[in-house]
Protein backbone atom coordinates (compact mmCIF):
# COMPACT_ATOMS: atom_id res chain seq x y z
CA UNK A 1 0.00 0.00 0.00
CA UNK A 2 1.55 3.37 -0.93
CA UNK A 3 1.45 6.35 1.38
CA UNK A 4 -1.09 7.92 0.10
CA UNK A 5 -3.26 4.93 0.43
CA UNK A 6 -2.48 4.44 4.14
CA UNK A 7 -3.20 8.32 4.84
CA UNK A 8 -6.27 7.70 2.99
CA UNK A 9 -7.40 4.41 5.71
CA UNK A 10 -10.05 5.30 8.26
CA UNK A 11 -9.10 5.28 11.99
CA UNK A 12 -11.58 2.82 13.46
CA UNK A 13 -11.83 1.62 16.81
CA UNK A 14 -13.47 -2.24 17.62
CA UNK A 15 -16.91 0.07 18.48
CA UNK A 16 -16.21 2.00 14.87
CA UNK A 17 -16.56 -1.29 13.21
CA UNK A 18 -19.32 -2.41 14.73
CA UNK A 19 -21.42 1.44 14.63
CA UNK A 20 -20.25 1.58 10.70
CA UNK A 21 -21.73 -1.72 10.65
CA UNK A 22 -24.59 -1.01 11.62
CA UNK A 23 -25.68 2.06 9.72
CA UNK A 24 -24.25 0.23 6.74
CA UNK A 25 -26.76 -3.12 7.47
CA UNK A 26 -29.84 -0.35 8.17
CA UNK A 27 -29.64 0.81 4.87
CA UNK A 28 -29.10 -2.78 2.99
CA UNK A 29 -32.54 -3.40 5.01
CA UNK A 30 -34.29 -0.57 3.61
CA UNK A 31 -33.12 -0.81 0.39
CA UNK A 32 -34.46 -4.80 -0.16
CA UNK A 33 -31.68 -6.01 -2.03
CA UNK A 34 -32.57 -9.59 -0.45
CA UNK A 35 -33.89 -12.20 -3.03
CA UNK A 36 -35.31 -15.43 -3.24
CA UNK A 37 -33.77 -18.37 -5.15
CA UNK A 38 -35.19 -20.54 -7.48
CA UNK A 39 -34.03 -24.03 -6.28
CA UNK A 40 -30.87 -24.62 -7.69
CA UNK A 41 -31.07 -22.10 -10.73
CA UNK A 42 -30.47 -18.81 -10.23
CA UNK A 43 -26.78 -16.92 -10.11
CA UNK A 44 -25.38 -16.23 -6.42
CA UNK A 45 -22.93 -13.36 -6.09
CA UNK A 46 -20.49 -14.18 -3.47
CA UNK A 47 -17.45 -11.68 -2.37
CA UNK A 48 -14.44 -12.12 -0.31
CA UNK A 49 -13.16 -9.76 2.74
CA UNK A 50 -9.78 -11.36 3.04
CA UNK A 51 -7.70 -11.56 -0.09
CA UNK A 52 -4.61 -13.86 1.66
CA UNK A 53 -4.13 -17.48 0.71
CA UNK A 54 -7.31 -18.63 2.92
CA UNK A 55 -9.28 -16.31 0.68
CA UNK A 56 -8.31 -17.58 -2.64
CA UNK A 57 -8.62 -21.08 -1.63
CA UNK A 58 -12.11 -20.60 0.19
CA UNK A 59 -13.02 -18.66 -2.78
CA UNK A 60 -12.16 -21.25 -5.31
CA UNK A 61 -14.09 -24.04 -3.88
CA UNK A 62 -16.89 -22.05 -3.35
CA UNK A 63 -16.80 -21.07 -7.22
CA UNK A 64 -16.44 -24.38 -7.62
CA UNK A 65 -19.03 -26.28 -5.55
CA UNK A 66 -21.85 -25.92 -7.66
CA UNK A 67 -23.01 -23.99 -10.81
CA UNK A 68 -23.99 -20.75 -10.80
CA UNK A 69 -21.58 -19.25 -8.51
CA UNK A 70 -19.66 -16.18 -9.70
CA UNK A 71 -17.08 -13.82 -7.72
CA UNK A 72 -18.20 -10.42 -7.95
CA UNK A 73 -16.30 -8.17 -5.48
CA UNK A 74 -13.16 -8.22 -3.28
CA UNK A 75 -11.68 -6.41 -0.07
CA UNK A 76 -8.46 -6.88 1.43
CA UNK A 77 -6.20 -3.75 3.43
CA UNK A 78 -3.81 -4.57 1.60
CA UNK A 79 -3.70 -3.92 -2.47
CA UNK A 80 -1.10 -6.30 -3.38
CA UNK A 81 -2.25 -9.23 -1.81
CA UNK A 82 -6.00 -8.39 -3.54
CA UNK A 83 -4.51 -8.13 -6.45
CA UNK A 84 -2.43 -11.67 -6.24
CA UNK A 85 -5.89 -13.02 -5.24
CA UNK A 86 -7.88 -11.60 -8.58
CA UNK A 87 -4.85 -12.73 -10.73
CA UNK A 88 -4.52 -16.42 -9.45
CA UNK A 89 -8.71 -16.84 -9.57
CA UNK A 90 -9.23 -15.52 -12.43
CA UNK A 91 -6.08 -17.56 -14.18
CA UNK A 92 -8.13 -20.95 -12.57
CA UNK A 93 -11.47 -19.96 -12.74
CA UNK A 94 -12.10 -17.43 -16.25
CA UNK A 95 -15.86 -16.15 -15.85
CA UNK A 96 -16.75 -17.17 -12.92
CA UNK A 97 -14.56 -14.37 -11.85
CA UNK A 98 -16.68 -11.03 -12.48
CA UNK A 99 -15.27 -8.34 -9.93
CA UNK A 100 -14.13 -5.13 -11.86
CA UNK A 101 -11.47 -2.54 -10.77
CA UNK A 102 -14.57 -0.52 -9.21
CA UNK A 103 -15.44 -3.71 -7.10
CA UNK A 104 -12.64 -4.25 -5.71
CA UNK A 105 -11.61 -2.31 -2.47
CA UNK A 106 -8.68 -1.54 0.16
CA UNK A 107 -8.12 -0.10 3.37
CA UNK A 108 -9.51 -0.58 6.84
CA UNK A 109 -12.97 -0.20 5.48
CA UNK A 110 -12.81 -2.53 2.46
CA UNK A 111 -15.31 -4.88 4.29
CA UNK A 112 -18.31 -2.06 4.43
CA UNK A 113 -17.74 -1.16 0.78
CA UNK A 114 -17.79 -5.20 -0.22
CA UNK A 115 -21.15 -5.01 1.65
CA UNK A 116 -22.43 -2.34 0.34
CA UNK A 117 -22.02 -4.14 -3.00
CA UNK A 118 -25.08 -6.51 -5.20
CA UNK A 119 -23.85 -10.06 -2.74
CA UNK A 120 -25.48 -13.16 -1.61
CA UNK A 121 -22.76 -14.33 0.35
CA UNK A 122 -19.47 -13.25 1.48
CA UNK A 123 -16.23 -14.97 2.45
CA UNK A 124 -14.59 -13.56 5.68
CA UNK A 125 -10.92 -14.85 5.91
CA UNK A 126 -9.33 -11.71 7.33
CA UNK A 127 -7.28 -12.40 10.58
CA UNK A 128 -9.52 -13.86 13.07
CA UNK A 129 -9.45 -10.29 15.32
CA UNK A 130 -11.86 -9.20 12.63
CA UNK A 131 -13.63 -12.03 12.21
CA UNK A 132 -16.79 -10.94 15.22
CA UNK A 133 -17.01 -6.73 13.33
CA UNK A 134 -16.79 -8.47 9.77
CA UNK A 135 -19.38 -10.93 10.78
CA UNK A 136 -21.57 -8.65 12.47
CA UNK A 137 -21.00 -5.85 9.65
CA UNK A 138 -22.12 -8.50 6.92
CA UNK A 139 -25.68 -10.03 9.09
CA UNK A 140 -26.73 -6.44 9.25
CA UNK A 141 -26.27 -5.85 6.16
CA UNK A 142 -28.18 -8.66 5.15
CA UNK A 143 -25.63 -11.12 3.77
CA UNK A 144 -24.96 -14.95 4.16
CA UNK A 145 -21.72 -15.69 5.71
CA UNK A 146 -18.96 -18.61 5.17
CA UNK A 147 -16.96 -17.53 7.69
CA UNK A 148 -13.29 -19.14 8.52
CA UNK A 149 -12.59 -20.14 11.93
CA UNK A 150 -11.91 -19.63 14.51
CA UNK A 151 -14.50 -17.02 15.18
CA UNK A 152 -12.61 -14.39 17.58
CA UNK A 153 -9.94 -14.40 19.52
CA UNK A 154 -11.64 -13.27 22.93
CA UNK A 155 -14.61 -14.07 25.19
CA UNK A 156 -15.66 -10.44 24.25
CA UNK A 157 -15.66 -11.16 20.63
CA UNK A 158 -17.41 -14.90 21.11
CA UNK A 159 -20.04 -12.97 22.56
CA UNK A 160 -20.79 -10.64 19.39
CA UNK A 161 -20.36 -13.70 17.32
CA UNK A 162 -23.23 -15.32 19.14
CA UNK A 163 -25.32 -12.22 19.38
CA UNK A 164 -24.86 -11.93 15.56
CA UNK A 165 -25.70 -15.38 14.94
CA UNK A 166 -28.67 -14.94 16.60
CA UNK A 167 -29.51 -12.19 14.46
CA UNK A 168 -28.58 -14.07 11.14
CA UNK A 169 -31.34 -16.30 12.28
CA UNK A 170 -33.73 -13.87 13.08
CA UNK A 171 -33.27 -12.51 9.40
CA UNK A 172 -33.20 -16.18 7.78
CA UNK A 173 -29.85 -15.71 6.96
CA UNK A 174 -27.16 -18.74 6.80
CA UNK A 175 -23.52 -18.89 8.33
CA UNK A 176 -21.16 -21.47 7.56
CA UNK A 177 -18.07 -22.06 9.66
CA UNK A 178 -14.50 -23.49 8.32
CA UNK A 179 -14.41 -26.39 10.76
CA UNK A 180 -14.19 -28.97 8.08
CA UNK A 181 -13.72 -31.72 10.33
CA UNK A 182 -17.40 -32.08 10.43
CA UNK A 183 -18.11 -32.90 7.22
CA UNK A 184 -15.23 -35.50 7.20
CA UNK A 185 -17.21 -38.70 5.85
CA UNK A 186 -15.27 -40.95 8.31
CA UNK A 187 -16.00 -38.44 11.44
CA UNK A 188 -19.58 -37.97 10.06
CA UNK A 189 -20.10 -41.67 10.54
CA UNK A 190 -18.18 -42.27 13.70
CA UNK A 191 -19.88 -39.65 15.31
CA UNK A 192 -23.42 -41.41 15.13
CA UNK A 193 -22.31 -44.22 16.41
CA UNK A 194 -20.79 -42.93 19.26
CA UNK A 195 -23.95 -40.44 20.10
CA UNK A 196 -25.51 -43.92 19.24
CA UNK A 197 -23.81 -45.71 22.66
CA UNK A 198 -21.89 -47.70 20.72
CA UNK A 199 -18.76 -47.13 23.05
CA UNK A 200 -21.51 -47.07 25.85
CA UNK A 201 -20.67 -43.50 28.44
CA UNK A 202 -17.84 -41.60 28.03
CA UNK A 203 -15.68 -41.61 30.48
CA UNK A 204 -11.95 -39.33 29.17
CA UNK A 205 -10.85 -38.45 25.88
CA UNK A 206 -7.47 -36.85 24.61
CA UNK A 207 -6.61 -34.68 22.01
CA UNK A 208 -2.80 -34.37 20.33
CA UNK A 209 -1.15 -31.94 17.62
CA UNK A 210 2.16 -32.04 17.92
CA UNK A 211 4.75 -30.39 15.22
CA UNK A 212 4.38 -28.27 12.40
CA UNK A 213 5.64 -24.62 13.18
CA UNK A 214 5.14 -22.81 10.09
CA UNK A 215 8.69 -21.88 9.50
CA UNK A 216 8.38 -22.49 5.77
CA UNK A 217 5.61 -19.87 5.67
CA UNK A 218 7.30 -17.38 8.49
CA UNK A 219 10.26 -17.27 6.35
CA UNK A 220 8.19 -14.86 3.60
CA UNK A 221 7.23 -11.64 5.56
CA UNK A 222 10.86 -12.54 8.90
CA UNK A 223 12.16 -9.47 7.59
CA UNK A 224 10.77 -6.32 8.42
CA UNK A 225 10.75 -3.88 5.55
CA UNK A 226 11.42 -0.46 5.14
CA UNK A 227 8.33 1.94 6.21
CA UNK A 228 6.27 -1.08 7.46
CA UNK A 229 4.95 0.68 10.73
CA UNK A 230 4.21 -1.34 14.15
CA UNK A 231 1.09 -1.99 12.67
CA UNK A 232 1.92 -3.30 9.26
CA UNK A 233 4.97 -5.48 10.46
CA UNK A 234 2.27 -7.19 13.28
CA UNK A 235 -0.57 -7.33 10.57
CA UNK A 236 1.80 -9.15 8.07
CA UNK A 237 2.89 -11.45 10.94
CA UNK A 238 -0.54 -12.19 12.33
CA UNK A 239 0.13 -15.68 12.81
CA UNK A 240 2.87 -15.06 15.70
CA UNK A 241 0.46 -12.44 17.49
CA UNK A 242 -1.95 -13.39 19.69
CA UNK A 243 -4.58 -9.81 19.21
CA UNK A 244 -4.49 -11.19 15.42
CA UNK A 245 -4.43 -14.83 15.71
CA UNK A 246 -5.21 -15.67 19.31
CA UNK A 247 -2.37 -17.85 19.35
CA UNK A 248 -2.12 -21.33 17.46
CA UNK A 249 -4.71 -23.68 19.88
CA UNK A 250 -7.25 -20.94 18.71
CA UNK A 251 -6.30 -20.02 15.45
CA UNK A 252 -5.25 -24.29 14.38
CA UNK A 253 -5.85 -26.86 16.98
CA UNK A 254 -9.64 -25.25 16.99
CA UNK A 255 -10.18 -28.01 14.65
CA UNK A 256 -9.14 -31.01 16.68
CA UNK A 257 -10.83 -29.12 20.01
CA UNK A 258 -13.99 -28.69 18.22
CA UNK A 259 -14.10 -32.60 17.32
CA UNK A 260 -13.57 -33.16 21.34
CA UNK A 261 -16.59 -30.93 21.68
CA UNK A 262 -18.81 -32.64 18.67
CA UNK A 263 -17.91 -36.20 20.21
CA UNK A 264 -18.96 -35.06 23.81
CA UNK A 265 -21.98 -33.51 22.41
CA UNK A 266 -20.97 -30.58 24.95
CA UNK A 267 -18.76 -27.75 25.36
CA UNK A 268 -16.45 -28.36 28.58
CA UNK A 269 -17.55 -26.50 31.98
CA UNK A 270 -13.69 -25.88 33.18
CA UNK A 271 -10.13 -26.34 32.68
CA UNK A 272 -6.22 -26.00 33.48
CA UNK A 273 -3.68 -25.53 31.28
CA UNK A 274 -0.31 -25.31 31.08
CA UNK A 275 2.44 -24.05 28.05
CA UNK A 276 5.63 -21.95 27.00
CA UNK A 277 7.53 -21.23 24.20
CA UNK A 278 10.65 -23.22 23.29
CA UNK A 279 11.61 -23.14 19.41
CA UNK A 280 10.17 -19.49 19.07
CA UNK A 281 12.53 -16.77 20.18
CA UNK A 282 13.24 -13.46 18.97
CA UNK A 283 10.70 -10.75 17.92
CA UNK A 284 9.92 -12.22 14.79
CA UNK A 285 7.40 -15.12 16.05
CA UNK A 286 5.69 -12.32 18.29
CA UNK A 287 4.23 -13.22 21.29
CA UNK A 288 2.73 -16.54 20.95
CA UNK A 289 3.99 -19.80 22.90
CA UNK A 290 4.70 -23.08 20.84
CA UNK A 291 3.46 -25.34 23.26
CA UNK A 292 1.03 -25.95 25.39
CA UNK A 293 -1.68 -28.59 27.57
CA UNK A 294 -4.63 -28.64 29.31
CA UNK A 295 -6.75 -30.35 30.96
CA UNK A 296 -10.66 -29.84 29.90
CA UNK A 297 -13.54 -30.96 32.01
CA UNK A 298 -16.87 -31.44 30.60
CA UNK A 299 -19.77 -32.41 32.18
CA UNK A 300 -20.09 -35.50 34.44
CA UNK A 301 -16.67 -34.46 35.27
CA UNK A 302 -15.44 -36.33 32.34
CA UNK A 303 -11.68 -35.15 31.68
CA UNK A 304 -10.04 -34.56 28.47
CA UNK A 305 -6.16 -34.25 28.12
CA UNK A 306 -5.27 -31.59 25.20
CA UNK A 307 -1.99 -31.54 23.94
CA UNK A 308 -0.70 -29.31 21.20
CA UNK A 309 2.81 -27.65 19.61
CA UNK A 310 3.63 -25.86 16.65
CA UNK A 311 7.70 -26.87 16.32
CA UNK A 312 9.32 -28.06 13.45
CA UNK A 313 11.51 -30.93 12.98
CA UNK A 314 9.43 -33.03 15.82
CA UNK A 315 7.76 -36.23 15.54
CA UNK A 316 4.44 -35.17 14.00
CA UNK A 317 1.32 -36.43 15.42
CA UNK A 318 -2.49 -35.37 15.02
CA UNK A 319 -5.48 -37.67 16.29
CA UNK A 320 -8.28 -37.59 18.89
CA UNK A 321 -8.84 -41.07 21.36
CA UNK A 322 -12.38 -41.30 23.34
CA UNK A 323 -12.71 -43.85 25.67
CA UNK A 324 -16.26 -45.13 26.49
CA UNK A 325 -17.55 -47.88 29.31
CA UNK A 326 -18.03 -50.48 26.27
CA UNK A 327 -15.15 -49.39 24.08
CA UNK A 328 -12.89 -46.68 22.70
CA UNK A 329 -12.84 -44.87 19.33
CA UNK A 330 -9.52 -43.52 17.51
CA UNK A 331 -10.10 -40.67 14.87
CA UNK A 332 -7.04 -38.46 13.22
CA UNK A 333 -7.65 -36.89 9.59
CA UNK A 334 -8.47 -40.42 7.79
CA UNK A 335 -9.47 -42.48 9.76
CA UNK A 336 -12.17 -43.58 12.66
CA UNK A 337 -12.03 -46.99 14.80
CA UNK A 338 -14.04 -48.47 17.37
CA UNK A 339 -13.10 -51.65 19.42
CA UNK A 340 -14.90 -52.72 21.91
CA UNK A 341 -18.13 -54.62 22.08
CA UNK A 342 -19.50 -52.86 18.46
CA UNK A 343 -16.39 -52.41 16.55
CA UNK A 344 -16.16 -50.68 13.37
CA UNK A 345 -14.02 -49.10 10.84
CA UNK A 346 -15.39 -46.42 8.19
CA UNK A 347 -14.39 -47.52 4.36
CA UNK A 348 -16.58 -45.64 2.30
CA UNK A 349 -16.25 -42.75 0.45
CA UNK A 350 -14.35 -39.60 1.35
CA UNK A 351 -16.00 -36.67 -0.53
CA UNK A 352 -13.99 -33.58 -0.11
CA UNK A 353 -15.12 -31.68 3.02
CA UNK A 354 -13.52 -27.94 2.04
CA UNK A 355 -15.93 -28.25 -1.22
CA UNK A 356 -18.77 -30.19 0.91
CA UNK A 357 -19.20 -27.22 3.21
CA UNK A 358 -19.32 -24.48 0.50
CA UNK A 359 -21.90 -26.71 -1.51
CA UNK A 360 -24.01 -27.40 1.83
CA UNK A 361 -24.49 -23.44 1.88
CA UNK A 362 -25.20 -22.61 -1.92
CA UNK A 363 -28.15 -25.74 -1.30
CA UNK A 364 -29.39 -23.94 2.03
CA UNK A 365 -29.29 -20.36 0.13
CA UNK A 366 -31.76 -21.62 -2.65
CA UNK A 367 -33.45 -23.84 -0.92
CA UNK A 368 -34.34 -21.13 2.13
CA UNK A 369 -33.29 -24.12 4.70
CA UNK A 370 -31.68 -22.94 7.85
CA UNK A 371 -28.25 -23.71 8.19
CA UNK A 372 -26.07 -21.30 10.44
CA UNK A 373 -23.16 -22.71 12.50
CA UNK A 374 -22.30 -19.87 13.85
CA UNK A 375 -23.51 -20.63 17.51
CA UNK A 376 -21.66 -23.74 17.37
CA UNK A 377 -18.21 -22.70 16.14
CA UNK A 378 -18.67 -19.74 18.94
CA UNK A 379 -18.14 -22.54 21.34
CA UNK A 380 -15.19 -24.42 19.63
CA UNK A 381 -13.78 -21.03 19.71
CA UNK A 382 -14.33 -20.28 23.66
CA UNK A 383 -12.40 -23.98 24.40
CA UNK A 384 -9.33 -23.17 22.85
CA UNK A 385 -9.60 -19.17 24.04
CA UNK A 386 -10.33 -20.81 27.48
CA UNK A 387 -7.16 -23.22 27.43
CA UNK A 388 -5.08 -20.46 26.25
CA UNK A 389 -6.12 -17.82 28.72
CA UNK A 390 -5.05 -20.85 31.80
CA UNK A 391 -1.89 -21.72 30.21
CA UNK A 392 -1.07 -17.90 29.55
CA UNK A 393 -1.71 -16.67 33.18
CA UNK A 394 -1.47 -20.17 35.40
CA UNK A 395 -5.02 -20.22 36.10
CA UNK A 396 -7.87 -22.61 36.25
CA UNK A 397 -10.99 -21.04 35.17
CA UNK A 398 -14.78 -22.35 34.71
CA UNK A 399 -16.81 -22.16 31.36
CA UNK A 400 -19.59 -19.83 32.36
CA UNK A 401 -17.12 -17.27 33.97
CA UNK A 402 -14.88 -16.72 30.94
CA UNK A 403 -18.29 -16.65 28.41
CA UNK A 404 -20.21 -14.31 30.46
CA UNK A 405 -18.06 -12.27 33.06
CA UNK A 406 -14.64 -12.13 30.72
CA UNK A 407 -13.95 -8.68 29.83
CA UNK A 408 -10.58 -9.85 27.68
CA UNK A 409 -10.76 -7.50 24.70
CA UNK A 410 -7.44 -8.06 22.36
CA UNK A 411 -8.10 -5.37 20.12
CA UNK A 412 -5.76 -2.62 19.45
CA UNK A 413 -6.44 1.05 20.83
CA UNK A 414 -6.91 1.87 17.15
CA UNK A 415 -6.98 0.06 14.07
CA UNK A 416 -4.76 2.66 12.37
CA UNK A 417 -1.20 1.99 10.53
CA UNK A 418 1.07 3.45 13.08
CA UNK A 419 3.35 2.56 16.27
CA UNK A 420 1.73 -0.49 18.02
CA UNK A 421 3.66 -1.92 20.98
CA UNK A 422 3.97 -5.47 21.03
CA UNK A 423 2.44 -6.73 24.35
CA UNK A 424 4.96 -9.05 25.61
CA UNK A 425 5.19 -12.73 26.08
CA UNK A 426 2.43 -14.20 28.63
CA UNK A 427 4.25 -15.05 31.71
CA UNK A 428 1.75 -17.77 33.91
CA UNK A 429 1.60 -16.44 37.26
CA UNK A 430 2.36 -12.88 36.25
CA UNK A 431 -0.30 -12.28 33.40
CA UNK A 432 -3.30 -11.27 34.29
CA UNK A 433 -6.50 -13.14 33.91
CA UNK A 434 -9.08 -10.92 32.50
């Protein structure tokens, strides 16, 4: 972005969004751009708020999950990386790219003028610390929303997330969350049986990620550049900052946390955790650890053991174990089997989830069936806030406290490009809990 760009950039506080939002979904209202769908024939007009890798692969399988489907505007705050986006979809996808140079937008309020736009649906794959004002900006305005998780980075944020998914419903509107996981084929499956007893109760469960830093990816943006501000330099390195990313067992392992919740068929009522960083050092990989556990409890006091890392050149290992009173179930990203006194092993098909949850939406959207998610991946999102917030400040803390009593608001003083302090590396009995 060149300086007259970034001098052009609104200054916008978290409430900014969220006002600008809602003066921007008012008139959307009055204006009745809504429309029905024929089932299954007529054209839906997505956009994307988020122009990064995420974006353009979100953005292709959704142009790709059924026909129909055509791309017709673009935000990012950052005019390169739109402009790598527009180039790479519409090398893959030809026509079903429509968005002109007057569609496409930059700057901290890209995401109202996106809105603002003729859209059905848009794409939100900005860093999660915008994900609750983007959301919230695009239900008022009266847009369906595939949304990438995890949903915030905060319990102040999960709480807009759910009051705008309550909204979304109130207006018939769907949401769609990235947690592909459940519409994994083999999970799918595995999942019904063990809602069905076929393990009989549950008594523990554990969850393991272990390796996989992102050092390959780091390596692009290590170097700061001349005239990146605080800002810029933290934005382009969101993944290492926990305001942006909310660290990696919220921004990654919500995946593998959110099948501990789906399996439980609950949301866990406390926890302890525990964590560090090792393999990260120097201001480059910010201020989030690389390792952490913790101990969830969910109700009946049934305890599972979380364990997670993001460090390279370690034995890599990803998979979920629940352990029932008739038998136990192993899942990881292929696989799900039960021994015990109903054994099984799922070898059907494996139809791609990442296209499976765009098509499930473009159905719902002609169709008028109520699909939103948003509740759901709200939750997911709390967990691995919750375990982070314990491991960060050595403190055991319940669910309903850190929902409805949190004040932990990550957001910057100003969304403006500027000096920025980097808050320093969480220190457990030091940092505060919130």
């Amino acid at each position: 972005m060149d300086n007259k760009a970034k001098k052009e950039t609104q200054d916008l506080s978290r409430r900014d969004f969220l006002r600008t939002s809602a003066a921007l979904g008012a008139a959307t209202f009055a204006s009745g751009t809504s429309r029905m769908f024929a089932a299954g024939s007529d054209k839906i007009r997505i956009a994307v708020i988020g122009c990064g890798g995420r974006g353009t692969y979100d953005t292709t399988n959704c142009l790709n999950c059924a026909e129909n489907v055509e791309l017709v505007a673009m935000g990012d705050l950052f005019a390169e990386r739109l402009e790598r986006c527009r180039k790479q979809l519409t090398e893959k996808l030809g026509e079903k790219v429509k968005v002109t140079n007057e569609t496409c937008f930059t700057g901290w309020d890209a995401h109202t003028k996106v809105l603002a736009c003729d859209v059905d649906l848009v794409i939100l794959t900005e860093p999660p610390q915008f994900r609750p004002s983007h959301l919230r900006a695009a239900v008022e305005a009266g847009k369906h929303v595939f949304m990438e998780k995890p949903a915030a980075v905060d319990p102040v944020g999960v709480r807009s997330v759910i009051e705008s998914s309550q909204l979304a419903d109130r207006k018939n509107l769907t949401i769609v969350a990235g947690t592909q996981s459940r519409r994994m084929a083999h999970l799918v499956e595995g999942m019904k049986k063990i809602h069905n007893g076929d393990i009989g109760e549950i008594i523990s469960g554990q969850c393991v990620r272990l390796g996989g830093g992102m050092l390959t990816w780091s390596e692009q943006t290590k170097q700061r550049q001349p005239g990146w501000s605080d800002m810029e330099w933290q934005l382009r390195r969101w993944l290492f900052l926990t305001w942006l990313s909310g660290d990696f067992i919220v921004e990654m392992h919500i995946h593998n946390l959110d099948v501990m919740n789906w399996a439980m068929g609950a949301h866990p009522v406390q926890c302890i955790g525990m964590g560090g960083r090792q393999a990260r050092t120097g201001p480059e990989y910010g201020n989030c650890y690389d390792h952490l556990a913790v101990e969830y409890e969910y109700p009946d006091g049934v305890r599972v053991e979380y364990m997670g890392s993001e460090i390279d050149k370690v034995t890599y290992r990803q998979d979920n174990r629940v352990v029932g009173t008739k038998g136990k179930a192993y899942t990881d990203s292929g696989n799900l089997i039960i021994e015990g006194a109903r054994p099984f092993k799922y070898d059907g098909p494996s139809p791609s989830p990442v296209i499976k949850q765009h098509a499930d939406q473009i159905a719902a959207i002609r169709e008028g069936k109520r699909l939103n998610e948003g509740k759901r991946v709200a939750e997911s999102t709390l967990t691995s806030i919750m375990g982070r917030m314990s491991a960060y400040t050595g403190r055991a803390l319940k669910w309903d406290w850190a929902m409805n009593a949190s004040k932990l608001d990550l957001s910057p003083p100003k969304y403006e490009f500027g000096d920025l302090e980097m808050r320093p590396v969480a220190i457990p009995g030091k940092t505060q809990l919130i």
